[in-house]
N, C-alpha and C. Protein backbone atom coordinates (compact mmCIF):
# COMPACT_ATOMS: atom_id res chain seq x y z
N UNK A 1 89.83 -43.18 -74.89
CA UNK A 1 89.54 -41.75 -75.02
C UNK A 1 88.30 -41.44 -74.19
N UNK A 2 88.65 -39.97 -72.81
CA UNK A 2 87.27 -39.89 -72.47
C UNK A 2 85.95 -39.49 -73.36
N UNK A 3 85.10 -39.71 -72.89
CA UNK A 3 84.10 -39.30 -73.28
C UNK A 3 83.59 -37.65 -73.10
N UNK A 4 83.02 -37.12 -74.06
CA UNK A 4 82.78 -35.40 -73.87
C UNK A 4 81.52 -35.42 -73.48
N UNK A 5 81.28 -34.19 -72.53
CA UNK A 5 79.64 -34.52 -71.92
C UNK A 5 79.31 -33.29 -72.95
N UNK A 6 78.39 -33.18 -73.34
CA UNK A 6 77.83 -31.68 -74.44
C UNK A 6 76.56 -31.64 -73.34
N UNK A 7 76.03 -30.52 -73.14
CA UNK A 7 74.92 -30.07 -72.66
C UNK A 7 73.79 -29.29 -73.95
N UNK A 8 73.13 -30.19 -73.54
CA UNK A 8 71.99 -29.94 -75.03
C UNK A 8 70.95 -29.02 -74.56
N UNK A 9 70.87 -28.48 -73.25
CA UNK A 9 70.37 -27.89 -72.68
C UNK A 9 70.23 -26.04 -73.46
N UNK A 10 69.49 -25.44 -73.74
CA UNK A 10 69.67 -24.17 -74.22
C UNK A 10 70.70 -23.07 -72.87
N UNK A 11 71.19 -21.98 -73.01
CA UNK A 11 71.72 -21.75 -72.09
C UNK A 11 70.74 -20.97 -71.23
N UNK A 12 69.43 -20.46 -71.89
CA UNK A 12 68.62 -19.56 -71.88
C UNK A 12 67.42 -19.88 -70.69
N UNK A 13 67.53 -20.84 -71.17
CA UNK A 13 66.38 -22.14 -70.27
C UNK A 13 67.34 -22.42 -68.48
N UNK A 14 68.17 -22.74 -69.11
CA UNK A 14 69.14 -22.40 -67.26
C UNK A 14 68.75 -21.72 -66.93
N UNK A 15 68.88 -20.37 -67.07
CA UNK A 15 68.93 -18.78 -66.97
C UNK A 15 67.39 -18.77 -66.27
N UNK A 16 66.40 -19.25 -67.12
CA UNK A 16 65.30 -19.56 -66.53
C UNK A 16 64.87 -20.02 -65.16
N UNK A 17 64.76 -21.44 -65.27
CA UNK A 17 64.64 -22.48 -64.28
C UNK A 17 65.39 -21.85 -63.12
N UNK A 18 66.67 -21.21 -62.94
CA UNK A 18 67.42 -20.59 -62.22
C UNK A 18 66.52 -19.18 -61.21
N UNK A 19 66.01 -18.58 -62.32
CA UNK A 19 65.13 -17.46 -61.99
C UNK A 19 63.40 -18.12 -61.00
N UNK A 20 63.01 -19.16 -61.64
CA UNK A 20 61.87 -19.70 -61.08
C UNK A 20 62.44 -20.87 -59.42
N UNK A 21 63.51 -21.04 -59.58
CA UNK A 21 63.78 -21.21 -58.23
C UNK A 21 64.25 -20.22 -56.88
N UNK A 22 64.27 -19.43 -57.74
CA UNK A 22 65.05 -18.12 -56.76
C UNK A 22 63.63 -17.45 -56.39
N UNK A 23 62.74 -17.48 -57.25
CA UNK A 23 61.35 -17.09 -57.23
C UNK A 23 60.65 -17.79 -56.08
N UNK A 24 60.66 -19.10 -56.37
CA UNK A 24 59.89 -19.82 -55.35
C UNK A 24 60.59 -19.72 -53.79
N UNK A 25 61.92 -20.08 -53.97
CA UNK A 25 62.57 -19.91 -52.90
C UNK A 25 62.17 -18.51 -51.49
N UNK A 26 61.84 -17.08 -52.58
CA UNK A 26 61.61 -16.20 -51.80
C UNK A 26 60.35 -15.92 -51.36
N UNK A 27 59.59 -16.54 -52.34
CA UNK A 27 57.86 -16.71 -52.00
C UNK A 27 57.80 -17.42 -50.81
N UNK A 28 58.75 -18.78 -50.69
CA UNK A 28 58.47 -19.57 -49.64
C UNK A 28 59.17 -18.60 -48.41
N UNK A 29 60.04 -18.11 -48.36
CA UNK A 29 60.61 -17.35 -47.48
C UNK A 29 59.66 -16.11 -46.64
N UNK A 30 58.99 -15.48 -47.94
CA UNK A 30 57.99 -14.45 -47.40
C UNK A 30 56.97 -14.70 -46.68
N UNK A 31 56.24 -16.40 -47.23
CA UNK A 31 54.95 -16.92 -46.54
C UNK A 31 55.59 -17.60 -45.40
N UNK A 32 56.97 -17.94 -44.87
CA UNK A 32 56.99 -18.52 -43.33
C UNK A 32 56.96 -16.71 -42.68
N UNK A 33 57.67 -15.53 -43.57
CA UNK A 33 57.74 -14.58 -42.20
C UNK A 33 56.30 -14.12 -42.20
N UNK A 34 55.41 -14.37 -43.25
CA UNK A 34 54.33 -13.29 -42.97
C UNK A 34 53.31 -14.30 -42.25
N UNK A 35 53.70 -15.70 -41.72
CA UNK A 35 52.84 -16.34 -41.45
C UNK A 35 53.31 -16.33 -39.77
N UNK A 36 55.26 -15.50 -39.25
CA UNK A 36 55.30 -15.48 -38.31
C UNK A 36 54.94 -14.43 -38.07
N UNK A 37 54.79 -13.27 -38.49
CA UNK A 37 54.34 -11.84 -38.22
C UNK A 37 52.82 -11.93 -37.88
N UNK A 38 52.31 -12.72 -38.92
CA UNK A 38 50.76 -13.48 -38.21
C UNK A 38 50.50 -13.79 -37.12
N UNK A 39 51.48 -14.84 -36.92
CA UNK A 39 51.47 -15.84 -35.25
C UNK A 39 51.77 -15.12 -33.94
N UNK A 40 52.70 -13.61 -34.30
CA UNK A 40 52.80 -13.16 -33.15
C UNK A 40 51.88 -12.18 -33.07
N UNK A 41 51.21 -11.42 -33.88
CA UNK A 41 50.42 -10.33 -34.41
C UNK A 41 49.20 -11.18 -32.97
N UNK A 42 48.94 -12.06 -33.56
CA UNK A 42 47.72 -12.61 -32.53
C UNK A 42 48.09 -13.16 -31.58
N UNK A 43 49.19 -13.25 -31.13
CA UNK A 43 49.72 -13.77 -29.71
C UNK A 43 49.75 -12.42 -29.07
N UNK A 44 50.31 -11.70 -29.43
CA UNK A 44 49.96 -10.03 -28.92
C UNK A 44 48.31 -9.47 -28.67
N UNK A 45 47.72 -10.11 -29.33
CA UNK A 45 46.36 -9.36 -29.37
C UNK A 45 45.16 -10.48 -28.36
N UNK A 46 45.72 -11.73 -28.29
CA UNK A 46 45.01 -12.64 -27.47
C UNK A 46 45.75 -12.41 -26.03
N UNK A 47 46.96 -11.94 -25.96
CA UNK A 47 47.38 -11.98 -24.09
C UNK A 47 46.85 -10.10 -24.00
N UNK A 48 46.30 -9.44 -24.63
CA UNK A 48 45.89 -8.04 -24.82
C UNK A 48 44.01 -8.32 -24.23
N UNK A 49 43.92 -8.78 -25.17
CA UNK A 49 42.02 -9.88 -24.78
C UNK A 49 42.11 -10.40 -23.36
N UNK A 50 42.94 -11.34 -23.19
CA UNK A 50 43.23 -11.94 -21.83
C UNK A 50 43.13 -11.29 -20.60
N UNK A 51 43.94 -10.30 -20.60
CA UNK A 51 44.31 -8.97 -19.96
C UNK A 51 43.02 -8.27 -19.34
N UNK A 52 42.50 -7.66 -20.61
CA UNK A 52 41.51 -7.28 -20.97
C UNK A 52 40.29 -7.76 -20.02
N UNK A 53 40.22 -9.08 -20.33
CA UNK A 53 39.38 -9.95 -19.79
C UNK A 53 39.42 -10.22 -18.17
N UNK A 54 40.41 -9.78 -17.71
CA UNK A 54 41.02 -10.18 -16.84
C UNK A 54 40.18 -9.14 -15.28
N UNK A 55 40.52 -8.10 -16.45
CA UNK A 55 39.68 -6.26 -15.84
C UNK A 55 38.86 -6.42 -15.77
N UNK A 56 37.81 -6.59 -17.02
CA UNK A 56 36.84 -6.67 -16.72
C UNK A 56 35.81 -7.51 -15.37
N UNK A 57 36.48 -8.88 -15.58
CA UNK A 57 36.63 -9.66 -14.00
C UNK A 57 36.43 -9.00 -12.94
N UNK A 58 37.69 -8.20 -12.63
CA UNK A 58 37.83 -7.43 -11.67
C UNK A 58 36.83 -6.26 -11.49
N UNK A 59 36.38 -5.46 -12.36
CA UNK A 59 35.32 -4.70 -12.11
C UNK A 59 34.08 -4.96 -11.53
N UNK A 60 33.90 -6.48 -12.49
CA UNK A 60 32.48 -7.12 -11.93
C UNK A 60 32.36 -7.51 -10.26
N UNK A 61 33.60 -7.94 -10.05
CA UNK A 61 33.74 -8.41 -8.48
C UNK A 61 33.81 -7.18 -7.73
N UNK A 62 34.16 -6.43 -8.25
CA UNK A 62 34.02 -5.08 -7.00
C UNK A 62 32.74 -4.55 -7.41
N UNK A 63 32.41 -4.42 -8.26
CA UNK A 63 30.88 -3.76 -8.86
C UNK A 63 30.20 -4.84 -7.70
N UNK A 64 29.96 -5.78 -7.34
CA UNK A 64 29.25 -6.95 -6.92
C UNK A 64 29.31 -6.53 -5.48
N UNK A 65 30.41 -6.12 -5.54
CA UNK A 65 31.15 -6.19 -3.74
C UNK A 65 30.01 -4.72 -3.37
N UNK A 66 29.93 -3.79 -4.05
CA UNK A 66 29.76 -2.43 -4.17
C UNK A 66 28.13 -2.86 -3.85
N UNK A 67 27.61 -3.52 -5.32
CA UNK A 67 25.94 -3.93 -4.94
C UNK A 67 25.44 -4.19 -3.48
N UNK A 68 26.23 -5.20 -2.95
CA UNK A 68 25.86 -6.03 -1.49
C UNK A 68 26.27 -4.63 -0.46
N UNK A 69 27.38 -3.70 -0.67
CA UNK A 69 27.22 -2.75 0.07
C UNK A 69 26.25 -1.59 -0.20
N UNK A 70 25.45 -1.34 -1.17
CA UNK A 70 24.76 -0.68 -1.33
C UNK A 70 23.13 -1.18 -0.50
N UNK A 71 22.83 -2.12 -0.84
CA UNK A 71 21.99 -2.97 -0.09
C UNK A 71 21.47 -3.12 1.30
N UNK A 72 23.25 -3.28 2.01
CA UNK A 72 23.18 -3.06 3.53
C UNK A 72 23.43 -1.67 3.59
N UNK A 73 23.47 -0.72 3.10
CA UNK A 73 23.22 0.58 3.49
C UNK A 73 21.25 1.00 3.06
N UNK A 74 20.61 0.35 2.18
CA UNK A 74 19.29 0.81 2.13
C UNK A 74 18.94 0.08 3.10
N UNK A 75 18.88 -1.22 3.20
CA UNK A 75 18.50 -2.01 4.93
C UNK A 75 18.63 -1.32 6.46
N UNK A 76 19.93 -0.36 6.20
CA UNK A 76 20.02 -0.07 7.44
C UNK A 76 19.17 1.51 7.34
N UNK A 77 19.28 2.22 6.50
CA UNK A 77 18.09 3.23 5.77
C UNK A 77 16.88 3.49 6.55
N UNK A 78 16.42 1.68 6.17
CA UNK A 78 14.76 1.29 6.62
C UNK A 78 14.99 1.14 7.76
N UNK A 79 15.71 0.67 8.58
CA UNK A 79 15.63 0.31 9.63
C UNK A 79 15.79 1.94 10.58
N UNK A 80 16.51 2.55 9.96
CA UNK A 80 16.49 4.25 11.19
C UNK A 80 15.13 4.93 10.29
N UNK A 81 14.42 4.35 9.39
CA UNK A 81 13.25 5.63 9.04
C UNK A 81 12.68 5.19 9.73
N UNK A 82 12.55 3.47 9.79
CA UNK A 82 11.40 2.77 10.94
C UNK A 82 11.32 3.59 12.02
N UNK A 83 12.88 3.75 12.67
CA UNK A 83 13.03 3.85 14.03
C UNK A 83 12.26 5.05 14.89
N UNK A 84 12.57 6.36 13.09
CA UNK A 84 12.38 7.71 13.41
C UNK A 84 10.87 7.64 13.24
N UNK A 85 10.30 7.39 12.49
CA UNK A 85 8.82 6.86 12.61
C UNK A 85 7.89 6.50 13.94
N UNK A 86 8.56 5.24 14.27
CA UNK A 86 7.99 5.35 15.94
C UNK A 86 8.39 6.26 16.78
N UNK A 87 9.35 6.97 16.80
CA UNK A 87 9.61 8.14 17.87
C UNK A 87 8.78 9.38 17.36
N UNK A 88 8.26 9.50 16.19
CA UNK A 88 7.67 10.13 15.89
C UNK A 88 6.11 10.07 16.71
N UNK A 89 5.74 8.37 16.59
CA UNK A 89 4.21 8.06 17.08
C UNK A 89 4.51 8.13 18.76
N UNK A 90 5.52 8.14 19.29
CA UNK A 90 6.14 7.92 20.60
C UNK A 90 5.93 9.59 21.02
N UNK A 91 6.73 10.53 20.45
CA UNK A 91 6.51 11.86 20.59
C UNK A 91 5.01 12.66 20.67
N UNK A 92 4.36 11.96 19.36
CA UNK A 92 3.13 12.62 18.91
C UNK A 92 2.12 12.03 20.10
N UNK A 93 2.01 11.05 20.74
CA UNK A 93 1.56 10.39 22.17
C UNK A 93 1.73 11.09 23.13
N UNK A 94 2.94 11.20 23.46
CA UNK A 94 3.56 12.20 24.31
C UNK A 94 2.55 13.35 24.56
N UNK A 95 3.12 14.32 23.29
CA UNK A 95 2.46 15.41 23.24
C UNK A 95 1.10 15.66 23.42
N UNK A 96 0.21 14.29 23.11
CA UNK A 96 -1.35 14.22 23.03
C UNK A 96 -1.73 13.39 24.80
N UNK A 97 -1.10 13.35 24.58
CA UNK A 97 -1.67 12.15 25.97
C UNK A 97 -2.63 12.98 27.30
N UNK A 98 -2.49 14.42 27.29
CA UNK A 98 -2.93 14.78 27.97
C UNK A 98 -4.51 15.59 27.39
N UNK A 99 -4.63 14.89 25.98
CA UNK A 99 -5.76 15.80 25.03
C UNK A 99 -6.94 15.01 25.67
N UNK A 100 -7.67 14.24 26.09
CA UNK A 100 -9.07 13.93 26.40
C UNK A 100 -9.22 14.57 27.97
N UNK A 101 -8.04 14.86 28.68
CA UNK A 101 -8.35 15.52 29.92
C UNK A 101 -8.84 17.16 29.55
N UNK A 102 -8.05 17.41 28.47
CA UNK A 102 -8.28 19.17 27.78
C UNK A 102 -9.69 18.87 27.46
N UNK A 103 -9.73 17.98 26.25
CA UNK A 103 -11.34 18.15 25.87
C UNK A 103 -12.40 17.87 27.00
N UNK A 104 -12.71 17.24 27.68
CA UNK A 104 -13.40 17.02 28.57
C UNK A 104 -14.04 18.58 29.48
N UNK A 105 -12.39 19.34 29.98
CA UNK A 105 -12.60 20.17 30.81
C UNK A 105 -13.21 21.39 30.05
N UNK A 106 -12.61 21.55 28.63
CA UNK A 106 -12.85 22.69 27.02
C UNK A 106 -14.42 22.58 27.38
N UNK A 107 -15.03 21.10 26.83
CA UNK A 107 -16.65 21.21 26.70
C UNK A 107 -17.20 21.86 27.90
N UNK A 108 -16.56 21.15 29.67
CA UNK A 108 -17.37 21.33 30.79
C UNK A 108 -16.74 23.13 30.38
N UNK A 109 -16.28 23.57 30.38
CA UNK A 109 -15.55 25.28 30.60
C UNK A 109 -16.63 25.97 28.78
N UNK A 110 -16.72 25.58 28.09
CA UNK A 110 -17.32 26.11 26.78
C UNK A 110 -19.10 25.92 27.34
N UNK A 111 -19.34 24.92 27.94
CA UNK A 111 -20.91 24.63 27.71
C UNK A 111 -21.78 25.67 28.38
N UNK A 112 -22.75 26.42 28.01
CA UNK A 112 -23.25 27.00 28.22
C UNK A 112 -24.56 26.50 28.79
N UNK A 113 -25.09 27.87 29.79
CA UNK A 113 -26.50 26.82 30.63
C UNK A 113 -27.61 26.42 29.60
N UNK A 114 -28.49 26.03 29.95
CA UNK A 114 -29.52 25.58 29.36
C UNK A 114 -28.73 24.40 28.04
N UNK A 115 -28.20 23.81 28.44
CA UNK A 115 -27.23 22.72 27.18
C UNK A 115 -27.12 21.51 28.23
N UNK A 116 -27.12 20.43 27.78
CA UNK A 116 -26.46 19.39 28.31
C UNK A 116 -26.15 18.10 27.02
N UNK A 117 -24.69 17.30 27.56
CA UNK A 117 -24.66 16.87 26.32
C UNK A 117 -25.00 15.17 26.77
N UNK A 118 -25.26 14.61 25.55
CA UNK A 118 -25.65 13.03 25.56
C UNK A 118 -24.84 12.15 25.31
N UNK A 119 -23.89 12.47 24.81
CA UNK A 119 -22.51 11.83 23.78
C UNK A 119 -21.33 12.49 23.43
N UNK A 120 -20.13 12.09 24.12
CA UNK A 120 -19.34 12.52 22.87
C UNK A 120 -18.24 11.44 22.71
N UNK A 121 -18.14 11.52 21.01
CA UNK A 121 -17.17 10.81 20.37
C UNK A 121 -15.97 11.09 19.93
N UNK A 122 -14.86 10.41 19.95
CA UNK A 122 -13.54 10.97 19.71
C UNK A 122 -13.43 10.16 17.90
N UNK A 123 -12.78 10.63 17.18
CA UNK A 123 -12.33 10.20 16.42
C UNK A 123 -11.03 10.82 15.59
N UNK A 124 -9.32 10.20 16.25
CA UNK A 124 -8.46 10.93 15.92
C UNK A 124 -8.78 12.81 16.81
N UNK A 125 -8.74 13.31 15.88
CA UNK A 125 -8.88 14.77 15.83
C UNK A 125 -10.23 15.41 15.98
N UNK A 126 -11.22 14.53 15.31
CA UNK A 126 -12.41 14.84 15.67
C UNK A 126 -12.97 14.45 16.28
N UNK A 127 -13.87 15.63 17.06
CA UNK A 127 -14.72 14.87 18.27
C UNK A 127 -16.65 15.38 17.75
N UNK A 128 -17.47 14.03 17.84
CA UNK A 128 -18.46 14.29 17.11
C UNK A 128 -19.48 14.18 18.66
N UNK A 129 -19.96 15.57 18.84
CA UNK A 129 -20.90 15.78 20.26
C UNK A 129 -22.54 15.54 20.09
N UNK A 130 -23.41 14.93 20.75
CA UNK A 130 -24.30 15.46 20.79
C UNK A 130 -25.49 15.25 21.86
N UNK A 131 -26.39 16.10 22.02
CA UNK A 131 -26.70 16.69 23.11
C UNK A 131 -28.26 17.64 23.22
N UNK A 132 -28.79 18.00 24.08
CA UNK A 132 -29.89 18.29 24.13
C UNK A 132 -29.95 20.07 24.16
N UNK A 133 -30.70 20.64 23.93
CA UNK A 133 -30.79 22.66 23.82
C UNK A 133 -32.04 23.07 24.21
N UNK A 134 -31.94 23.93 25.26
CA UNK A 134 -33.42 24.97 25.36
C UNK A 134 -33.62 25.40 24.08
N UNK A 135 -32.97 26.27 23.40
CA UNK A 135 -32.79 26.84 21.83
C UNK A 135 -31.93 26.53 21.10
N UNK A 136 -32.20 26.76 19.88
CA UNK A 136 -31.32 27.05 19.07
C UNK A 136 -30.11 28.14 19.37
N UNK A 137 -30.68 29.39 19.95
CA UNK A 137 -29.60 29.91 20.28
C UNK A 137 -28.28 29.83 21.22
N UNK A 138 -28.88 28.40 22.26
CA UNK A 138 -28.26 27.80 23.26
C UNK A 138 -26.87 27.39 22.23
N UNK A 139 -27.29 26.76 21.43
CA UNK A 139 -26.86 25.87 20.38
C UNK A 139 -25.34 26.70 19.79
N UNK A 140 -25.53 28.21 19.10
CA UNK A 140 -24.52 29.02 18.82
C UNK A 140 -24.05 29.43 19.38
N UNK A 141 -24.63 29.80 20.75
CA UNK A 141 -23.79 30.17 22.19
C UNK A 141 -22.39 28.88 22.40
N UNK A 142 -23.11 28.08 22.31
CA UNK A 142 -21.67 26.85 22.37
C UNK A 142 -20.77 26.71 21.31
N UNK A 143 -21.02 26.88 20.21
CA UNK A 143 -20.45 26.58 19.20
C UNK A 143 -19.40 28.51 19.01
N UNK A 144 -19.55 29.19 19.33
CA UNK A 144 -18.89 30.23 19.31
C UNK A 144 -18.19 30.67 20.51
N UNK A 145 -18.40 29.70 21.58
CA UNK A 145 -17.65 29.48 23.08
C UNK A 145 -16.28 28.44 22.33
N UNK A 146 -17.01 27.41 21.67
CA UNK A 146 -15.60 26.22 20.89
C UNK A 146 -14.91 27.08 20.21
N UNK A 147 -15.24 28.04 19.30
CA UNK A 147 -14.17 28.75 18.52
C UNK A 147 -13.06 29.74 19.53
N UNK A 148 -13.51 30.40 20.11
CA UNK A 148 -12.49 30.91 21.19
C UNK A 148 -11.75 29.92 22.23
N UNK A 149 -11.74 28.88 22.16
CA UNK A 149 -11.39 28.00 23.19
C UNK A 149 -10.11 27.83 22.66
N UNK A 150 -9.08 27.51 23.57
CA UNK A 150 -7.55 27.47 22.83
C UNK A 150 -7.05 25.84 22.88
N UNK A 151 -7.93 25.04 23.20
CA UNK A 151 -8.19 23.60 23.21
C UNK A 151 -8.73 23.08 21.91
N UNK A 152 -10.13 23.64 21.33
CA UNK A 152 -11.30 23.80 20.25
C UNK A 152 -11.05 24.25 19.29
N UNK A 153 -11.74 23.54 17.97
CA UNK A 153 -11.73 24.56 16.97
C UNK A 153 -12.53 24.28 15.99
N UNK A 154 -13.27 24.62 15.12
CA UNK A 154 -13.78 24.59 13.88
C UNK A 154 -14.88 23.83 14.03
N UNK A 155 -15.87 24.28 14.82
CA UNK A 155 -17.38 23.73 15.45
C UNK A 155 -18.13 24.04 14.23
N UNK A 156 -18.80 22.32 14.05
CA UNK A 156 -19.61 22.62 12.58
C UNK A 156 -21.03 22.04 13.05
N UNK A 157 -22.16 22.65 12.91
CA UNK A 157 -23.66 21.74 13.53
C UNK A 157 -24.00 20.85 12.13
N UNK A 158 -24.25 19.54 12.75
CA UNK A 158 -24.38 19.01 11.37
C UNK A 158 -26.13 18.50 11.58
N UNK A 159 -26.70 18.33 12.88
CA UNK A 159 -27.97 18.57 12.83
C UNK A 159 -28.65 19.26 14.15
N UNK A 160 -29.86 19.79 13.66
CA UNK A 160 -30.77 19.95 15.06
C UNK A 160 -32.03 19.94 14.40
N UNK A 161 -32.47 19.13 15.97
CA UNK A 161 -34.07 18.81 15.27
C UNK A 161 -35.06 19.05 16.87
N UNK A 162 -36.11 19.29 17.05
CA UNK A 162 -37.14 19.22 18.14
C UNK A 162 -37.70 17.92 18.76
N UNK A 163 -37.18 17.73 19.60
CA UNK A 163 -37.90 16.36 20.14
C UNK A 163 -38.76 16.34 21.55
N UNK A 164 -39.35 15.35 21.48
CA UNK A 164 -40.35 15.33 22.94
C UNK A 164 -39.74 14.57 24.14
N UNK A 165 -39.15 15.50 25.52
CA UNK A 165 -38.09 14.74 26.33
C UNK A 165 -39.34 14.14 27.32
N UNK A 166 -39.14 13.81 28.45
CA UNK A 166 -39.90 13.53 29.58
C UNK A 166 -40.00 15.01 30.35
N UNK A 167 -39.31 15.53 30.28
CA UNK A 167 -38.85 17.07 30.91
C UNK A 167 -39.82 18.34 29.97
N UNK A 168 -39.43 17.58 28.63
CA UNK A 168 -40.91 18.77 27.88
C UNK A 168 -39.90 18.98 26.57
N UNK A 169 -40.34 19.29 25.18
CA UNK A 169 -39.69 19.72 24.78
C UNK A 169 -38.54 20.26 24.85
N UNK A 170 -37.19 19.77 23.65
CA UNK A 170 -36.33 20.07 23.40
C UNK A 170 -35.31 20.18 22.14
N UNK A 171 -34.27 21.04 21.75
CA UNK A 171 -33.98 20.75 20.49
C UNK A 171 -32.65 19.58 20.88
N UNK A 172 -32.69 18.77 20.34
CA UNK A 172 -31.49 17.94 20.01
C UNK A 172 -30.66 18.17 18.58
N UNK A 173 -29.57 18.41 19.48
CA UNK A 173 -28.50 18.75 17.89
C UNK A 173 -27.23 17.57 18.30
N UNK A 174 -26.98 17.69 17.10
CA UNK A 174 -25.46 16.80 16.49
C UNK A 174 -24.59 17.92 16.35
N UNK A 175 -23.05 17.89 16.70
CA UNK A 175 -22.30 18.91 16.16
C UNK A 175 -21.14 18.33 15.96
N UNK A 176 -20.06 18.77 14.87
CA UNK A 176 -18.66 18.34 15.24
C UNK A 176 -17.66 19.74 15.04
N UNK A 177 -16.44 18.67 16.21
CA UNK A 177 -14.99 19.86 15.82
C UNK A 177 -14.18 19.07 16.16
N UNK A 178 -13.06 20.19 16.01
CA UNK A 178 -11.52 19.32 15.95
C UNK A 178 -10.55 20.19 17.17
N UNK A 179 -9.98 18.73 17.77
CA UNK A 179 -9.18 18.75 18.54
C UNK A 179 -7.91 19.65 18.21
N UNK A 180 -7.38 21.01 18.94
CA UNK A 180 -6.20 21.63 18.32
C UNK A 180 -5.00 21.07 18.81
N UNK A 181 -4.43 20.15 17.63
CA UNK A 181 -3.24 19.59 17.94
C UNK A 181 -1.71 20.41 18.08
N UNK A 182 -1.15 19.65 18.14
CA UNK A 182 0.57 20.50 18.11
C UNK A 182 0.98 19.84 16.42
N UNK A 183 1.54 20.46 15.54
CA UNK A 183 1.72 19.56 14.17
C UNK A 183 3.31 18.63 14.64
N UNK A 184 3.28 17.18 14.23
CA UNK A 184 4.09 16.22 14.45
C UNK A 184 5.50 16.32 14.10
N UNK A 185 6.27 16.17 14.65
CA UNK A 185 7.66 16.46 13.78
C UNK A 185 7.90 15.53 13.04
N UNK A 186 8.51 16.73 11.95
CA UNK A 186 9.04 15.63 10.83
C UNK A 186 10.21 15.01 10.84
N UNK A 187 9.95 13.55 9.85
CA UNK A 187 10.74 12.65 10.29
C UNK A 187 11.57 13.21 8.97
N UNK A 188 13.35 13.20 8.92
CA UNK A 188 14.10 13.73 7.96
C UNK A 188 14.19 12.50 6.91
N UNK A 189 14.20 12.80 5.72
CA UNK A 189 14.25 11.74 4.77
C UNK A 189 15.98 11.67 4.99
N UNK A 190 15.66 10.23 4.11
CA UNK A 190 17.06 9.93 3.84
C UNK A 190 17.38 10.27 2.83
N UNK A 191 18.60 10.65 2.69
CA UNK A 191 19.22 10.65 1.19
C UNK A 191 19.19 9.47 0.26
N UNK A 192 19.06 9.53 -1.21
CA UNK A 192 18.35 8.87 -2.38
C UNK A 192 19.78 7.62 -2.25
N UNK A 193 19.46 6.84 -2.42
CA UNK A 193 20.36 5.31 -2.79
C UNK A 193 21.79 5.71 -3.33
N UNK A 194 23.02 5.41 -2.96
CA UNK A 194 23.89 5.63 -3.81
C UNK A 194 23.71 5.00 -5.28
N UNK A 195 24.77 5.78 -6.42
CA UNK A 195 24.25 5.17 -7.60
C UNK A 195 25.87 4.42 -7.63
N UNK A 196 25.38 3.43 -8.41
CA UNK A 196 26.50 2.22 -8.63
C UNK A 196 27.02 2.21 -10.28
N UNK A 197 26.18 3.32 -10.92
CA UNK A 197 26.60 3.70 -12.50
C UNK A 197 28.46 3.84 -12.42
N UNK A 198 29.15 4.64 -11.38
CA UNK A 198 30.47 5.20 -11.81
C UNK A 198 30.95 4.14 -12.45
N UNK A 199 30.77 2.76 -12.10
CA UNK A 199 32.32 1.65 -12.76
C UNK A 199 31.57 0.92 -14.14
N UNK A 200 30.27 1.00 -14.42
CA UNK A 200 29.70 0.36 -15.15
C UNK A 200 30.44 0.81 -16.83
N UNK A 201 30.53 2.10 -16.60
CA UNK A 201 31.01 2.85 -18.00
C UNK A 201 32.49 2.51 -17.90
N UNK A 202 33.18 2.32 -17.59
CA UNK A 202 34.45 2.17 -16.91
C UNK A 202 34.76 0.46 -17.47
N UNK A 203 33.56 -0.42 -17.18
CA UNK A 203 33.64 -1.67 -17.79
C UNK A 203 33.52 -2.04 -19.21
N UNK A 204 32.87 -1.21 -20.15
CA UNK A 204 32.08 -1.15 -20.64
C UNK A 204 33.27 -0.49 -21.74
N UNK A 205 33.86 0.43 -21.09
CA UNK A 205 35.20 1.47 -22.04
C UNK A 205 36.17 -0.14 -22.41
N UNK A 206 36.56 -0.28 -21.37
CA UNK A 206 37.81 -1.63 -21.08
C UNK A 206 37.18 -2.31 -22.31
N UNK A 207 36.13 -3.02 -22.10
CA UNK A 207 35.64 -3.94 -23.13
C UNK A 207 35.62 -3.91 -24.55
N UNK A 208 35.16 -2.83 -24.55
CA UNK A 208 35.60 -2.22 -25.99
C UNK A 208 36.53 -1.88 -26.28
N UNK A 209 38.07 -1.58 -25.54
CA UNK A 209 39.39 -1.43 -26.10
C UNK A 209 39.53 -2.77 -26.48
């Protein structure tokens, strides 16, 4: 006679155990997809970084490229202010070169009789004279001959004093004035440095997406 198998098992407890495998089963199911939704979530967001990274690269190398051309444009800058500079001292020569033949002939054409002079000094623009006077009034006679002179200008006495010549008394004075120049042409500035700000913000946006 076979044998009867009885299940001593409650039926309730199946019912159970049944439920806690179906349980686990879907837990395990949820943690592989939410662990692939994970894996691609950041595979998306690291070739996004990459990318990302990639731009930024690229900005820096042209930003760089941009620097070294900014550079040889202030170099070459200096080099035409230089240039305009000496044509400036080249011009302003020019224009003067014929000023100690003016002054020379100004004093002999301004000097009045009873005057003779002892010295004169150039310095730049000013010329510092000095020289011997019957009078004092000899003295303003010249100095108001320099103001009308279209060579002369701005005759200042800075001394006179009486001295004992071999010839006999005389006043000796000091005087200065200024050479009337032509004013120098100006040299044109250059325009201010390009600015290299446009791509910086531009890098800076990228980076932060």
């Amino acid at each position: 006679m076979a044998g009867i198998r009885i299940n001593l098992l409650p039926h309730r407890e199946q019912k159970r155990q049944a439920r806690q495998r179906q349980f686990v089963s879907l837990a395990l199911s949820l943690g592989v997809l939410a662990l692939a939704v994970v894996a691609l979530v950041h595979g998306i967001l690291s070739a996004q970084i990459d990318a990302q990274k990639d731009r930024n690269a690229l900005l820096k190398k042209e930003i760089a490229k941009l620097d070294e051309q900014i550079k040889e444009i202030d170099r070459l800058r200096e080099q035409i202010q230089a240039v305009l500079s000496r044509k400036q001292v080249v011009e302003t020569l020019q224009a003067n070169r014929s000023e100690a033949v003016h002054l020379i002939d100004q004093l002999v054409r301004q000097l009045p009789d009873g005057i003779y002079l002892s010295s004169v000094r150039q310095t730049g623009a000013k010329v510092t004279v000095t020289g011997y006077a019957q009078s004092n009034a000899r003295v303003s006679t010249l100095m108001r001959n320099i103001e009308s002179s279209p060579w002369l200008e701005r005759p200042a006495l800075v001394e006179i004093k009486s001295v004992q010549l071999p010839s006999g008394r005389a006043n000796e004075f000091t005087l200065t004035l200024q050479v009337k120049r032509a004013p120098p042409p100006e040299v044109p500035q250059q325009a201010a440095p390009a600015k290299k700000a446009a791509l910086a913000p531009r890098a800076a946006d990228g980076a932060a997406a």
